[in-house]
Each structure stands twice: as C-alpha cells, then as structure tokens.
N, C-alpha and C. Protein backbone atom coordinates (compact mmCIF):
# COMPACT_ATOMS: atom_id res chain seq x y z
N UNK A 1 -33.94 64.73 -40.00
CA UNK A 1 -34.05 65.50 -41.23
C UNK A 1 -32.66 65.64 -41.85
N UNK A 2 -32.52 65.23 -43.49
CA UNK A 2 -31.00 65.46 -43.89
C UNK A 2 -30.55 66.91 -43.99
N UNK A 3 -29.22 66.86 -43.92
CA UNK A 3 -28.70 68.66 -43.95
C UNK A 3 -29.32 69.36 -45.28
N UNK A 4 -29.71 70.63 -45.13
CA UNK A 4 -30.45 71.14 -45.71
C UNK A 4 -28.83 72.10 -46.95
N UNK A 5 -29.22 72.38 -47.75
CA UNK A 5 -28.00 72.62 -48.98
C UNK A 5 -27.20 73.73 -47.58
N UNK A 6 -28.06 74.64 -47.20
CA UNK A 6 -27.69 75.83 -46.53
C UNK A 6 -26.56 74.87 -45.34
N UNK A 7 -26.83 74.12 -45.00
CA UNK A 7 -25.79 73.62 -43.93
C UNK A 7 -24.47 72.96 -44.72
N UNK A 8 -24.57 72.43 -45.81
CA UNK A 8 -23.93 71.89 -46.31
C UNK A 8 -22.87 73.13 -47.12
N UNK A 9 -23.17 73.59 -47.33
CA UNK A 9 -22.40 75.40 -47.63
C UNK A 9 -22.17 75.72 -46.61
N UNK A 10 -22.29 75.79 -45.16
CA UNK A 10 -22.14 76.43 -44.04
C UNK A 10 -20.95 75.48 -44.39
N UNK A 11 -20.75 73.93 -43.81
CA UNK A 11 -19.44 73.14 -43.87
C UNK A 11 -18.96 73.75 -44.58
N UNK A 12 -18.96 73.81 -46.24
CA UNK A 12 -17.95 73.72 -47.10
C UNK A 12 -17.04 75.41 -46.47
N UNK A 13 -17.79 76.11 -46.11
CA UNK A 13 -17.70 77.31 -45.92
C UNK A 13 -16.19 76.99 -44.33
N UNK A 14 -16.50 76.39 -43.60
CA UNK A 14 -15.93 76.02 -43.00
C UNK A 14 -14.63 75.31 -43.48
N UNK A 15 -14.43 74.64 -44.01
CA UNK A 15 -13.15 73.80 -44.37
C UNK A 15 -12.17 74.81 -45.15
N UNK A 16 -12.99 75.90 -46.05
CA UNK A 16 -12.26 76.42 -46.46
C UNK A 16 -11.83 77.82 -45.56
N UNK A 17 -12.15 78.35 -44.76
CA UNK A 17 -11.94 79.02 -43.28
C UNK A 17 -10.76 78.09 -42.61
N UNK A 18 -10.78 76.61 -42.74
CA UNK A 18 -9.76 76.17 -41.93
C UNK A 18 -8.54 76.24 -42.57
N UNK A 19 -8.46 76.20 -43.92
CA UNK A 19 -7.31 75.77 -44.73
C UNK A 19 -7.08 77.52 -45.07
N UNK A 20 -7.53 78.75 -45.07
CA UNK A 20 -6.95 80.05 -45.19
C UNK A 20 -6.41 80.36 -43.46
N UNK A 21 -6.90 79.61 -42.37
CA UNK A 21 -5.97 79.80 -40.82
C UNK A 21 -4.87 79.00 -40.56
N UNK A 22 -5.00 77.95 -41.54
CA UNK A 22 -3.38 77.31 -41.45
C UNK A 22 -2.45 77.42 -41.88
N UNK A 23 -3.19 78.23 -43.58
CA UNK A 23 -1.56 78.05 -44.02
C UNK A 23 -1.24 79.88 -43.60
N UNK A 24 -1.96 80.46 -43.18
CA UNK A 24 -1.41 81.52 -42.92
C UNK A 24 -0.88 81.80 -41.26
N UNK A 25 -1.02 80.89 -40.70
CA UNK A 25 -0.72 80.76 -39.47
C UNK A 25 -1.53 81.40 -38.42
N UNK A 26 -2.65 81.62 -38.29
CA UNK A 26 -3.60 82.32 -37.59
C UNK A 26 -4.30 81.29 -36.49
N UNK A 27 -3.39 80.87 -35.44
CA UNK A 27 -4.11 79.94 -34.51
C UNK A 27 -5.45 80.39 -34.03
N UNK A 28 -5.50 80.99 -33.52
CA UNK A 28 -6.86 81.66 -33.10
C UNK A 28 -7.99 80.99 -33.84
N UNK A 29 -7.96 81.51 -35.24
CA UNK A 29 -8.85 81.26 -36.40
C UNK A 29 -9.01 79.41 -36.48
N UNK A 30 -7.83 79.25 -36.90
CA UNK A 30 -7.96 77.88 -36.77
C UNK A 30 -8.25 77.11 -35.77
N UNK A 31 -8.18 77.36 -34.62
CA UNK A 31 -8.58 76.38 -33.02
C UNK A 31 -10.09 76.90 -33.28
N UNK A 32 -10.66 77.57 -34.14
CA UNK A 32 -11.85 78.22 -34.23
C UNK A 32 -12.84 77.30 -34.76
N UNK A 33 -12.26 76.58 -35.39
CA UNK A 33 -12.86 75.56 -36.56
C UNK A 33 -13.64 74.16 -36.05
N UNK A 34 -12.90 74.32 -34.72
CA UNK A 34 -13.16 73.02 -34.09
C UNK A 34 -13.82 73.19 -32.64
N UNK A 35 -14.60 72.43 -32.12
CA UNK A 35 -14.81 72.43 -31.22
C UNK A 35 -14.15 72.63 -29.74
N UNK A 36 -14.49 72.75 -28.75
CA UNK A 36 -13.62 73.24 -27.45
C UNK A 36 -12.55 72.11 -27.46
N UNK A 37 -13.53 70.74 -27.35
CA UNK A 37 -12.52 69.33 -26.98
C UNK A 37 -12.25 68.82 -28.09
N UNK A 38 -12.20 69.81 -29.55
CA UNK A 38 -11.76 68.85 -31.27
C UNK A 38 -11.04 68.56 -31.24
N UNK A 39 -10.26 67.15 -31.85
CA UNK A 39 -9.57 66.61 -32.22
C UNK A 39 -8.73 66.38 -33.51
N UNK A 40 -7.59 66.59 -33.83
CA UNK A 40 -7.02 66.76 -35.25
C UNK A 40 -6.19 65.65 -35.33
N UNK A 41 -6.11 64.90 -36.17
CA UNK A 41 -4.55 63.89 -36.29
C UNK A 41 -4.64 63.92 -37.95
N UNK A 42 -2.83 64.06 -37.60
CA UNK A 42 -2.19 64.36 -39.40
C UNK A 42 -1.34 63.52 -38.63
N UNK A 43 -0.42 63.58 -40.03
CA UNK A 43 1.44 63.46 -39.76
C UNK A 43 1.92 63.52 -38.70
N UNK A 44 1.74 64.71 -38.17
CA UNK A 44 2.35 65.28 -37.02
C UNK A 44 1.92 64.65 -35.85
N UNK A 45 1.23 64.02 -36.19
CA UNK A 45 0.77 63.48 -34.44
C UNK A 45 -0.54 64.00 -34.44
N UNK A 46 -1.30 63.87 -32.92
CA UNK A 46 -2.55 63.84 -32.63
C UNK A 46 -2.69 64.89 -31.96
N UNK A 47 -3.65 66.12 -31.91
CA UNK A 47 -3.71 67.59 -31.01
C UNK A 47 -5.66 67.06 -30.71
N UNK A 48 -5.37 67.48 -28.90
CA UNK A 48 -6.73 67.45 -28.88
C UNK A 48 -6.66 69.12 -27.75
N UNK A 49 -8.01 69.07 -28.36
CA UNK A 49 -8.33 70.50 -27.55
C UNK A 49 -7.71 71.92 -27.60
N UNK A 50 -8.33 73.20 -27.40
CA UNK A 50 -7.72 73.84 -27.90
C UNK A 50 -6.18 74.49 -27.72
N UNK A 51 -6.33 74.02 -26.33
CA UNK A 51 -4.63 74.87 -26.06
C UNK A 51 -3.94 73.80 -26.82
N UNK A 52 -3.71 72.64 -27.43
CA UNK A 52 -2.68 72.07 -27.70
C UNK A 52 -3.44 72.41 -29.56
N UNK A 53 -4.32 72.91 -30.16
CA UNK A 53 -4.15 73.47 -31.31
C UNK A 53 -3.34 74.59 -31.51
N UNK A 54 -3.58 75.58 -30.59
CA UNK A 54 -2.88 76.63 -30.71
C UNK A 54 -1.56 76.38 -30.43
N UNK A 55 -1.28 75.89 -29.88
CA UNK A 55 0.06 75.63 -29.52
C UNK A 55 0.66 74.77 -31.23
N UNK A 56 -0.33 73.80 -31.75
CA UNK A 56 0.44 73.29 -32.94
C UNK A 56 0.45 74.29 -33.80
N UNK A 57 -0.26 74.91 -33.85
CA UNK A 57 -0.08 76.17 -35.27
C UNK A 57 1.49 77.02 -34.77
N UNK A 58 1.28 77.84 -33.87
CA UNK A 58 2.35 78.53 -33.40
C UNK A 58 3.62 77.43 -33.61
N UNK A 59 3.99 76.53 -33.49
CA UNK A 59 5.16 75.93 -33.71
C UNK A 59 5.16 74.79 -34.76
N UNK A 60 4.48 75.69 -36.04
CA UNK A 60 4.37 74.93 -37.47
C UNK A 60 5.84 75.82 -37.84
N UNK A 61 6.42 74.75 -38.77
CA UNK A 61 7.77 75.52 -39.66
C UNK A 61 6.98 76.02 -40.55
N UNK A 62 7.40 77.62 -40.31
CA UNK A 62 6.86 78.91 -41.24
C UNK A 62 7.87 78.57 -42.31
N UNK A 63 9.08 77.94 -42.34
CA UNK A 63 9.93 77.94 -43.71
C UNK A 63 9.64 77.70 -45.15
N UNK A 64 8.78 76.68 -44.55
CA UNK A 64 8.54 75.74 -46.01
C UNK A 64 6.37 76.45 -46.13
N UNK A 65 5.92 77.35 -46.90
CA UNK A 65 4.55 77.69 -46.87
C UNK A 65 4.18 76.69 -47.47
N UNK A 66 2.95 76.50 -47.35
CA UNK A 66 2.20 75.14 -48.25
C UNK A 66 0.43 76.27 -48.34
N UNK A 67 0.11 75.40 -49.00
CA UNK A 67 -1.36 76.00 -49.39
C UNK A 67 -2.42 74.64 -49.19
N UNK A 68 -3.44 74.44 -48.87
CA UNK A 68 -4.27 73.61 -48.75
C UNK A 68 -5.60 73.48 -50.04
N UNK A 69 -6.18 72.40 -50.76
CA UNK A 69 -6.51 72.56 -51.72
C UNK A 69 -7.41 71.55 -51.23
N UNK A 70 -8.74 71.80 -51.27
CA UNK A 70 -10.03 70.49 -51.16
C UNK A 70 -11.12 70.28 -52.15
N UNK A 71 -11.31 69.41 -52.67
CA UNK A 71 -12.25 69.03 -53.53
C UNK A 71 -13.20 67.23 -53.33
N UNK A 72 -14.06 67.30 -54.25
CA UNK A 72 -15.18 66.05 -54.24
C UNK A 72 -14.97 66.01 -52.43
N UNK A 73 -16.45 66.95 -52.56
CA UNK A 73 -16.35 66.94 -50.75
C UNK A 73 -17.49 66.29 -50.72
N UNK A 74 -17.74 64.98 -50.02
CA UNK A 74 -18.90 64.43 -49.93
C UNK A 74 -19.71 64.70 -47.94
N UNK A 75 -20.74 65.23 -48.27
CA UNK A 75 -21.06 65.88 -46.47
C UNK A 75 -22.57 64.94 -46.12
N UNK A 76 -22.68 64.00 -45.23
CA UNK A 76 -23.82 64.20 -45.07
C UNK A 76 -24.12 63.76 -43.42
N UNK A 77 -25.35 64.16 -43.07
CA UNK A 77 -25.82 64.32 -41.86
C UNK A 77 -27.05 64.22 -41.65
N UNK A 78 -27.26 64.53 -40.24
CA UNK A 78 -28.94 64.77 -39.83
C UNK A 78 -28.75 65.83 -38.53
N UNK A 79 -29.88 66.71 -38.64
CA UNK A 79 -30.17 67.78 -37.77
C UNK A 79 -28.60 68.59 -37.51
N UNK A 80 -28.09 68.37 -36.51
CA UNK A 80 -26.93 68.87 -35.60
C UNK A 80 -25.65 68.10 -35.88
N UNK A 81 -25.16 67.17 -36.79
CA UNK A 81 -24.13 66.29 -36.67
C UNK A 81 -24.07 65.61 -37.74
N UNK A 82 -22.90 65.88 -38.23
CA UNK A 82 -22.24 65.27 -39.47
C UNK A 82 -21.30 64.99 -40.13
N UNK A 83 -20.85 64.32 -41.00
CA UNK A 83 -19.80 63.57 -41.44
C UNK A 83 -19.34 64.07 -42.66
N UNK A 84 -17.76 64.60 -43.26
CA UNK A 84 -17.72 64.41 -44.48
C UNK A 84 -16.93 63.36 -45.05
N UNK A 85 -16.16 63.37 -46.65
CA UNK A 85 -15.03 62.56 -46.55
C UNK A 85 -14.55 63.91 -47.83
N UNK A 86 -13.13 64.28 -47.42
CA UNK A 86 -12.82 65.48 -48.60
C UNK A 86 -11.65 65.11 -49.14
N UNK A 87 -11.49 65.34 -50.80
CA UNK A 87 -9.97 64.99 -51.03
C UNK A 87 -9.14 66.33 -50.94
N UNK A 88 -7.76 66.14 -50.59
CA UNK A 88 -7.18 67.08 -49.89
C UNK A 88 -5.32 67.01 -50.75
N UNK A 89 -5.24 68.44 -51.40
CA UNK A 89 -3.70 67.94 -52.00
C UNK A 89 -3.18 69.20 -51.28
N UNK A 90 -1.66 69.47 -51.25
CA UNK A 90 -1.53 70.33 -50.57
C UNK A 90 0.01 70.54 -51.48
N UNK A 91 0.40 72.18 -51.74
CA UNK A 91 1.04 72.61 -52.56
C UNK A 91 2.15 72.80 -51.27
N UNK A 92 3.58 72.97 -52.04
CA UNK A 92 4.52 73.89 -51.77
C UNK A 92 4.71 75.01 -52.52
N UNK A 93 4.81 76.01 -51.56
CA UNK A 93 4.79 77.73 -52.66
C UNK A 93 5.93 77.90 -51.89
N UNK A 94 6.93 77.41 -51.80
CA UNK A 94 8.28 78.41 -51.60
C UNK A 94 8.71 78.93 -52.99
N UNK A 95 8.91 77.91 -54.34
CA UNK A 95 9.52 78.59 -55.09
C UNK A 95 7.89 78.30 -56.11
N UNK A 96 8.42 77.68 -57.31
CA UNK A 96 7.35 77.73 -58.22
C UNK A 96 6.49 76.11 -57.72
N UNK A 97 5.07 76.43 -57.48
CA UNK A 97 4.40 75.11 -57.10
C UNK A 97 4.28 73.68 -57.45
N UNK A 98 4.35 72.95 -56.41
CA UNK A 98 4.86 71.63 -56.44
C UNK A 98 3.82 70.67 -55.57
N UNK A 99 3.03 69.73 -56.20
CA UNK A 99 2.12 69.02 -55.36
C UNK A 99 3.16 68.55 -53.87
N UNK A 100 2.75 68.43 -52.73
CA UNK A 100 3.52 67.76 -51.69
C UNK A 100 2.42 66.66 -51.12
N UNK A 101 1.41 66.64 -50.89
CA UNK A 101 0.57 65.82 -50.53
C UNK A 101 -0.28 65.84 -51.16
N UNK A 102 -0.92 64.41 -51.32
CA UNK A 102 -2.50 64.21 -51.20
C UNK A 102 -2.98 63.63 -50.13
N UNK A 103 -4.27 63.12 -50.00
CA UNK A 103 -4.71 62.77 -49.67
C UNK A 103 -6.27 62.57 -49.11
N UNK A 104 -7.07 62.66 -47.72
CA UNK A 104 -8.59 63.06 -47.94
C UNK A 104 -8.51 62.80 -46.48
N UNK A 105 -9.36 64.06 -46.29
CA UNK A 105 -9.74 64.01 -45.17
C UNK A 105 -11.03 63.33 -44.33
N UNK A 106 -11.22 63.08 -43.20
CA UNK A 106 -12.19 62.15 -42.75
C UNK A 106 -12.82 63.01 -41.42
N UNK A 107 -13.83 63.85 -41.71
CA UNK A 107 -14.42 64.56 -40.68
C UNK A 107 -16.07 64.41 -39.85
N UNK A 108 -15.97 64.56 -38.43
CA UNK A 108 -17.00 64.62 -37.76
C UNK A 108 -17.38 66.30 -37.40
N UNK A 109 -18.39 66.32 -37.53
CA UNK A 109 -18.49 67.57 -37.16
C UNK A 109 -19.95 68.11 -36.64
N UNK A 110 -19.96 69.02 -35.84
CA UNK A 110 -21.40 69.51 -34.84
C UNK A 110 -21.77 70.75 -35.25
N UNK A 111 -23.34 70.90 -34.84
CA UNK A 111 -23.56 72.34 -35.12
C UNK A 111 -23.53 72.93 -33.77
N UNK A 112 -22.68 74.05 -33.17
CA UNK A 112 -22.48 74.39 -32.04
C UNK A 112 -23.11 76.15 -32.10
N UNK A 113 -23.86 75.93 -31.31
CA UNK A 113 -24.32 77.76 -30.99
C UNK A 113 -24.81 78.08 -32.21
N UNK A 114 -24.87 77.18 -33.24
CA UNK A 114 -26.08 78.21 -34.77
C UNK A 114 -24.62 77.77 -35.56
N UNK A 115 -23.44 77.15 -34.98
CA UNK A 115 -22.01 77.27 -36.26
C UNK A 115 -21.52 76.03 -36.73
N UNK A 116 -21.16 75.33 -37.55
CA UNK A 116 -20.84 74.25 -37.85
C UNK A 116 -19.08 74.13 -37.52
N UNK A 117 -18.75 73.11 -36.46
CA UNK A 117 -17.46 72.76 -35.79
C UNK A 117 -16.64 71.40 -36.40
N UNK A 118 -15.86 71.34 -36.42
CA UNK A 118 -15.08 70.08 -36.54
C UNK A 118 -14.73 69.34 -35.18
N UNK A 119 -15.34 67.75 -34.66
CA UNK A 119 -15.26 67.62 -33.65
C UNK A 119 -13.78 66.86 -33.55
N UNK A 120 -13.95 66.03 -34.67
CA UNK A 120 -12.85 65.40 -35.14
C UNK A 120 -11.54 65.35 -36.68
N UNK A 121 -10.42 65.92 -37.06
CA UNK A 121 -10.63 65.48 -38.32
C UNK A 121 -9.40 64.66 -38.81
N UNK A 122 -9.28 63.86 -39.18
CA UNK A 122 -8.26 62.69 -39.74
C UNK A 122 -7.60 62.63 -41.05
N UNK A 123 -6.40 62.91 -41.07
CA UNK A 123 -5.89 63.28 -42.44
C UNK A 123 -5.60 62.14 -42.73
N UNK A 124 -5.48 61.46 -44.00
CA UNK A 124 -4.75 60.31 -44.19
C UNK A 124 -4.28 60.43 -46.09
N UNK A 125 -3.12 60.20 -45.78
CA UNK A 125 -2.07 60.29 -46.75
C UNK A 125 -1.99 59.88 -47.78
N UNK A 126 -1.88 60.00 -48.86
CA UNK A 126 -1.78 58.64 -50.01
C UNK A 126 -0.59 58.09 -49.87
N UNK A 127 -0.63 56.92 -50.10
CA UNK A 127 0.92 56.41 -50.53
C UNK A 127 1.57 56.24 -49.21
C-alpha cells in the first residue's frame, strides 16, 4: 500500500525536527531522527550509530552557525519503508546571510514503534 499523505507529513515533519537539532546543537534530538544503527554521510565523513552521532554533534564547530533549509521533497514508499530525495541549501548566520551549500539529500527511512526514522541519509554537494 503507498504512504498514505499522513505518513508523508509524518517524514516531512521529521526532516524538519532534524534540521532544528542540528543547527542548534541538540544531540540527543538529533541521534533521535535516526534509527539505533542510522547511518549519516556528509562532508565530514561517515557516522554510524548512535554513540558516534552524538558524539558528531557535540564536536560540530559552534563558531560558524548555519541554518538548514529543505525543499521539492519528493517521498515515496510502501507500508513501513521509504525513500526520499530532498533539495537541501544551507545558510551562514554569523553575520548577515549567505548561501554556503546546496545540495539534496538522499534518504532511507523506517517506520519504527508507530515513528518515522532515518535509516540512512546521504548528503551530496553541488559543485
């Protein structure tokens, strides 16, 4: 059966839960997003599982804040498991705002206990 709108708002509901625990630095919240054994790869390298999420948030440079920005989120699935592809730009707010990235994200994701998880998610860069 395809995801019903209500799941598909549950995701979106989710991504944007992930991007208010990162840039504010709230590991907890954010290792929250993902499954026990989720997987993240950006820039930074590859974090699997949760002690090595929490551990990447806690030793993000608080210097430079950035804000996370997602749009044309395309989600689809069946029952328990699904895929999006999201475009993803990401601001600098130290002084007056300045695009720093784009790019789009590439996500797997489960419905765990009644909640929608990120099992996997893959940033990839423009340019």
């Amino acid at each position: 059966m395809p995801l019903s709108l209500e799941d598909q708002l549950d995701i979106m509901e989710l991504m944007a839960r992930y991007n208010h625990a990162i840039d504010s630095s709230q590991p907890e919240a954010w290792a929250d997003t993902f499954t026990e054994d989720g997987v993240f790869e950006g820039s930074a390298g590859k974090v699997s599982g949760r002690e090595e999420m929490l551990a990447f948030v806690r030793n993000r440079d608080q210097s430079n804040p950035i804000r996370h920005w997602n749009n044309n989120i395309l989600i689809d699935g069946d029952g328990d498991d699904a895929t999006a592809k999201v475009y993803l730009v990401t601001f600098d707010v130290t002084g007056p705002p300045e695009v720093r990235i784009t790019g789009m994200y590439h996500d797997t994701l489960k419905r765990v206990d009644g909640q929608w998880k990120f099992t996997h998610r893959k940033v990839r860069a423009d340019g």
